[in-house]
Protein backbone atom coordinates (compact mmCIF):
# COMPACT_ATOMS: atom_id res chain seq x y z
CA UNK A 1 -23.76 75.39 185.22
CA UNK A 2 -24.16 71.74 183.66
CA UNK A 3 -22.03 70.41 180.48
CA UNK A 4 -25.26 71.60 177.92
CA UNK A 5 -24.82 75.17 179.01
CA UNK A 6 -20.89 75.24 178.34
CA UNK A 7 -19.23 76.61 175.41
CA UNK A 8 -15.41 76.23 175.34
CA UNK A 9 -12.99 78.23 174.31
CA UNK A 10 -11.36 76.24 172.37
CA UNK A 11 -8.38 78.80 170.81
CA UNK A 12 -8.20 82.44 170.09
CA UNK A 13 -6.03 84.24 167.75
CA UNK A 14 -6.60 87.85 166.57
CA UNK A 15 -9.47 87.35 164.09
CA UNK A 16 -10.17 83.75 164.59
CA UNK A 17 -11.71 81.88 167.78
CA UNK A 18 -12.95 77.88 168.23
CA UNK A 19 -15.37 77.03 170.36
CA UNK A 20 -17.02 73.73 171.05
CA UNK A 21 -20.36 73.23 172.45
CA UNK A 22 -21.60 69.55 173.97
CA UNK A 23 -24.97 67.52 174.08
CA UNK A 24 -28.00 69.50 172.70
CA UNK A 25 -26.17 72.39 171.57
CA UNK A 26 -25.14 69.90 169.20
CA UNK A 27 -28.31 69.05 167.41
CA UNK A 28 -28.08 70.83 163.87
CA UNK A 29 -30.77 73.17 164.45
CA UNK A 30 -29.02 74.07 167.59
CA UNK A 31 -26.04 74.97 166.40
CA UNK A 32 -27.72 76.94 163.67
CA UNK A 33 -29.35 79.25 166.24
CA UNK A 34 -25.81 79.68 167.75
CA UNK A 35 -23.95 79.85 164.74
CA UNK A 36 -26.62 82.50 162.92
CA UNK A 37 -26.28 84.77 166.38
CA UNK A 38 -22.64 84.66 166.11
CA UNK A 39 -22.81 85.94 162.59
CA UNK A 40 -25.06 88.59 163.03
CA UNK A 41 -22.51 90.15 165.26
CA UNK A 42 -20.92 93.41 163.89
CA UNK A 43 -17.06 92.71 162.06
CA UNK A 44 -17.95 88.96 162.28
CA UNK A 45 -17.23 87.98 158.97
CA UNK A 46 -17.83 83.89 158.87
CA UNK A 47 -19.12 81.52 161.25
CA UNK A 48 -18.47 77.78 160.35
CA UNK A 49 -20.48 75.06 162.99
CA UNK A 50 -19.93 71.27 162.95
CA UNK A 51 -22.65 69.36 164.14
CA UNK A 52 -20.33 66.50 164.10
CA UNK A 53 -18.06 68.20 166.22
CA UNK A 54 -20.06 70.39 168.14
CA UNK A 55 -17.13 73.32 166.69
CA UNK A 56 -17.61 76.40 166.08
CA UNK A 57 -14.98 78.83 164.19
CA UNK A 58 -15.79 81.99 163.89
CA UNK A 59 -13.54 84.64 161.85
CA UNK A 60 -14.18 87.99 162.57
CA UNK A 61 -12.46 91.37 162.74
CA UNK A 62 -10.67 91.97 166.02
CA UNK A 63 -10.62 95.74 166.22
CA UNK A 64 -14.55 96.26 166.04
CA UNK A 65 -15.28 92.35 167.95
CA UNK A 66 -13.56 90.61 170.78
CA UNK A 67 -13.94 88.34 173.01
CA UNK A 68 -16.38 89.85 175.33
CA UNK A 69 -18.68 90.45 172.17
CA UNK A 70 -19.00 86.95 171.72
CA UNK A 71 -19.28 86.08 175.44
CA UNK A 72 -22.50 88.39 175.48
CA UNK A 73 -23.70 86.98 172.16
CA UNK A 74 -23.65 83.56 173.73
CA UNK A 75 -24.97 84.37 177.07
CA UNK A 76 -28.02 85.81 175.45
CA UNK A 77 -28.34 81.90 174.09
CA UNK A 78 -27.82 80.91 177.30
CA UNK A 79 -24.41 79.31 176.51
CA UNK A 80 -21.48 80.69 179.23
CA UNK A 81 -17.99 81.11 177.10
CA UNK A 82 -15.27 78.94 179.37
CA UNK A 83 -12.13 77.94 178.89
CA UNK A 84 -11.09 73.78 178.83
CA UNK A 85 -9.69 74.37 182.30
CA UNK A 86 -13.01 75.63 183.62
CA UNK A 87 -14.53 72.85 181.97
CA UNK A 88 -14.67 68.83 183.12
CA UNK A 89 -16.02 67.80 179.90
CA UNK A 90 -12.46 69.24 177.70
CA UNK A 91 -9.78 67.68 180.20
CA UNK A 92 -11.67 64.49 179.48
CA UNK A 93 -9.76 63.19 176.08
CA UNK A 94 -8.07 60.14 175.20
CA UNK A 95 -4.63 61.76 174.76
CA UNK A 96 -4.96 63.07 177.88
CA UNK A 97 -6.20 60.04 179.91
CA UNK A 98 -3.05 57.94 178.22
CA UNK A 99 -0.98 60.77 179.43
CA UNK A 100 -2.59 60.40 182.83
CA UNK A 101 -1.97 56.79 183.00
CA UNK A 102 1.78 57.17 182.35
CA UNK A 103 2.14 59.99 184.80
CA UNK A 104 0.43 57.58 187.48
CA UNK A 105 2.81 54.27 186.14
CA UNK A 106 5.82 56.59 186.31
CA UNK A 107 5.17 57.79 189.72
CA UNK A 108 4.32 53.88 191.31
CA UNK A 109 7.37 52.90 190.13
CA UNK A 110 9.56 56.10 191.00
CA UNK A 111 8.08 55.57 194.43
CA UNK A 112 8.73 52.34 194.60
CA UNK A 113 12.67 52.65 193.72
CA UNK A 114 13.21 55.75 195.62
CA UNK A 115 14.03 58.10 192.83
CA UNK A 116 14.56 56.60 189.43
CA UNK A 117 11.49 56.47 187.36
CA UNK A 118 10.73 55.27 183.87
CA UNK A 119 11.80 58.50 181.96
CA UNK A 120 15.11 57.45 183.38
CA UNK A 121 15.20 53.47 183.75
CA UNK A 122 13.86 53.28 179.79
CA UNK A 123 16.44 54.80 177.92
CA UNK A 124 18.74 53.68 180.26
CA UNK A 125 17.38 50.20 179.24
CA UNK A 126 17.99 51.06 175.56
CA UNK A 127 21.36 52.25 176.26
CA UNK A 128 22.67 48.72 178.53
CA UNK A 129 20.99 47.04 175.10
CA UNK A 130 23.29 49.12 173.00
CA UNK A 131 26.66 48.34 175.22
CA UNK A 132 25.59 44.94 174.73
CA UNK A 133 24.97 44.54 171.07
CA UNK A 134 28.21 46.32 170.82
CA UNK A 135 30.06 44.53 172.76
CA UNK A 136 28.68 41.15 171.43
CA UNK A 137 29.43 41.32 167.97
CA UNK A 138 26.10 39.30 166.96
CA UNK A 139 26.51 40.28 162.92
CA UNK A 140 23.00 39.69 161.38
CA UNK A 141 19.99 41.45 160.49
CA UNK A 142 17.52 39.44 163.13
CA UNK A 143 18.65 41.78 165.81
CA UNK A 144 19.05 46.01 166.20
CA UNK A 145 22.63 47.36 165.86
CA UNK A 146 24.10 49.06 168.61
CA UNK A 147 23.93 52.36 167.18
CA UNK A 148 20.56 52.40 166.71
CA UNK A 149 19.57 51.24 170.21
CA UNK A 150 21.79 54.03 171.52
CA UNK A 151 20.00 56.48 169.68
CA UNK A 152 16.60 55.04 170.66
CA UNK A 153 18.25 55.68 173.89
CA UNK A 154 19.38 59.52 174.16
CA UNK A 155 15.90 60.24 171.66
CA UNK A 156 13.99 58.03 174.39
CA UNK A 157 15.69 60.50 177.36
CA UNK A 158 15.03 63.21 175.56
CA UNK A 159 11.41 63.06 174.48
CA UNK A 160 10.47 61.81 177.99
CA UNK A 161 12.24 64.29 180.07
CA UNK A 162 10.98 67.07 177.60
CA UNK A 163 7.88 68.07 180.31
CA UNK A 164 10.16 68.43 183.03
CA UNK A 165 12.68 70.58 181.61
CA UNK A 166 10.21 72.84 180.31
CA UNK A 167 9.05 73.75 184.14
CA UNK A 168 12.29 74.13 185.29
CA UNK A 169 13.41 77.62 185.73
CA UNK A 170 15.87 78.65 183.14
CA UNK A 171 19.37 77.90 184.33
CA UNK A 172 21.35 81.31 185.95
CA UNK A 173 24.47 82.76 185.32
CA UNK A 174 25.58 80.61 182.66
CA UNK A 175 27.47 81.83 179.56
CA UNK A 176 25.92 82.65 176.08
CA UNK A 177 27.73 80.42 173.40
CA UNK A 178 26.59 83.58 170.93
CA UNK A 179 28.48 86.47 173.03
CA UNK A 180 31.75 84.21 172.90
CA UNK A 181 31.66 84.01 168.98
C-alpha cells in the first residue's frame, strides 16, 4: 500500500477516534467523501475533517460502532485504517527526528568514553559549575548562583534519564514507604 491509501490511527478513546489521511485524501472534496461516509455510519454522531490537516475526528457511540466499523467504512473508500507504527509517513515528525538526533549524539559520545553519556556528563557539568560558583564566592548578578546551577543539575538528570527509567523493570523486593506508616 503507498502513503495516499493510508489512514492513521491517530488515537482512540471510547467514543472518539483521530485519524489522519496524507496527499490526495487531502484535497477538500476528498476528505468530504471520507468524512460524509464516516458519518453515515450507524451511532456516529459527528465527523469533523481538516483539509489543512488531513484530520479526521470522528465522535461516535462505542456500543453500536467500533473500530472495525470504521475500518470497513474506509476500506470501501479504499483507505486501509493503520496505526503510526505501521506507517513511515507518522514516525516522520520534527519532534521525533530532534529526538533521533540526540539519541544518535548521545550514543557517539557514550561510545566513545566507554560508558558515560550526555544524560550523565550534562548535569554533571551543571553540578561541577555549581561547586564552583559556590566555592568562589563571585557576588554579582552577571553570573548564575550556585543553587540554581545545582538545580539545573539534578532537574537536568532527571528529565534526561526519565526514558530510561521508564523501561526498566520495576525494582523487587523493596519496601512500601505506605505499609510502614
Amino acid at each position: 500500500m503507498t502513503d495516499v491509501e493510508e489512514a492513521i490511527l491517530l488515537s482512540a478513546v471510547p467514543g472518539r477516534v483521530r485519524l489522519k489521511v496524507f496527499a490526495e485524501r487531502r484535497r477538500p472534496d476528498e476528505l468530504e467523501r471520507v468524512r460524509a461516509a464516516l458519518d453515515a455510519l450507524p451511532g456516529v454522531s459527528a465527523v469533523q475533517a481538516s483539509p489543512r490537516t488531513g484530520s479526521l475526528l470522528v465522535r461516535h457511540e462505542p456500543a453500536s460502532t467500533g473500530i472495525d466499523d470504521l475500518r470497513a467504512a474506509l476500506e470501501e473508500l479504499g483507505l486501509a485504517l493503520v496505526g503510526p507504527e505501521s506507517s513511515p509517513r507518522a514516525q516522520i515528525t520534527p519532534a521525533r527526528r530532534v529526538l533521533k538526533t540526540a539519541d544518535a549524539a548521545n550514543s557517539r559520545v557514550g561510545r566513545r568514553l566507554g560508558g558515560p553519556d550526555l544524560r550523565l556528563l550534562f548535569p554533571a557539568a551543571l553540578g561541577l559549575l555549581s561547586l564552583r560558583q559556590a566555592t568562589r564566592d563571585a557576588p554579582g548578578l552577571a553570573q548564575a548562583p550556585w543553587y540554581v546551577l545545582a538545580w539545573y543539575a539534578l532537574e537536568s538528570f532527571l528529565n534526561l534519564n526519565r526514558r530510561e527509567a521508564a523501561r526498566q523493570p520495576p525494582a523487587q523486593n523493596l519496601p512500601d514507604v505506605a505499609e510502614k506508616a
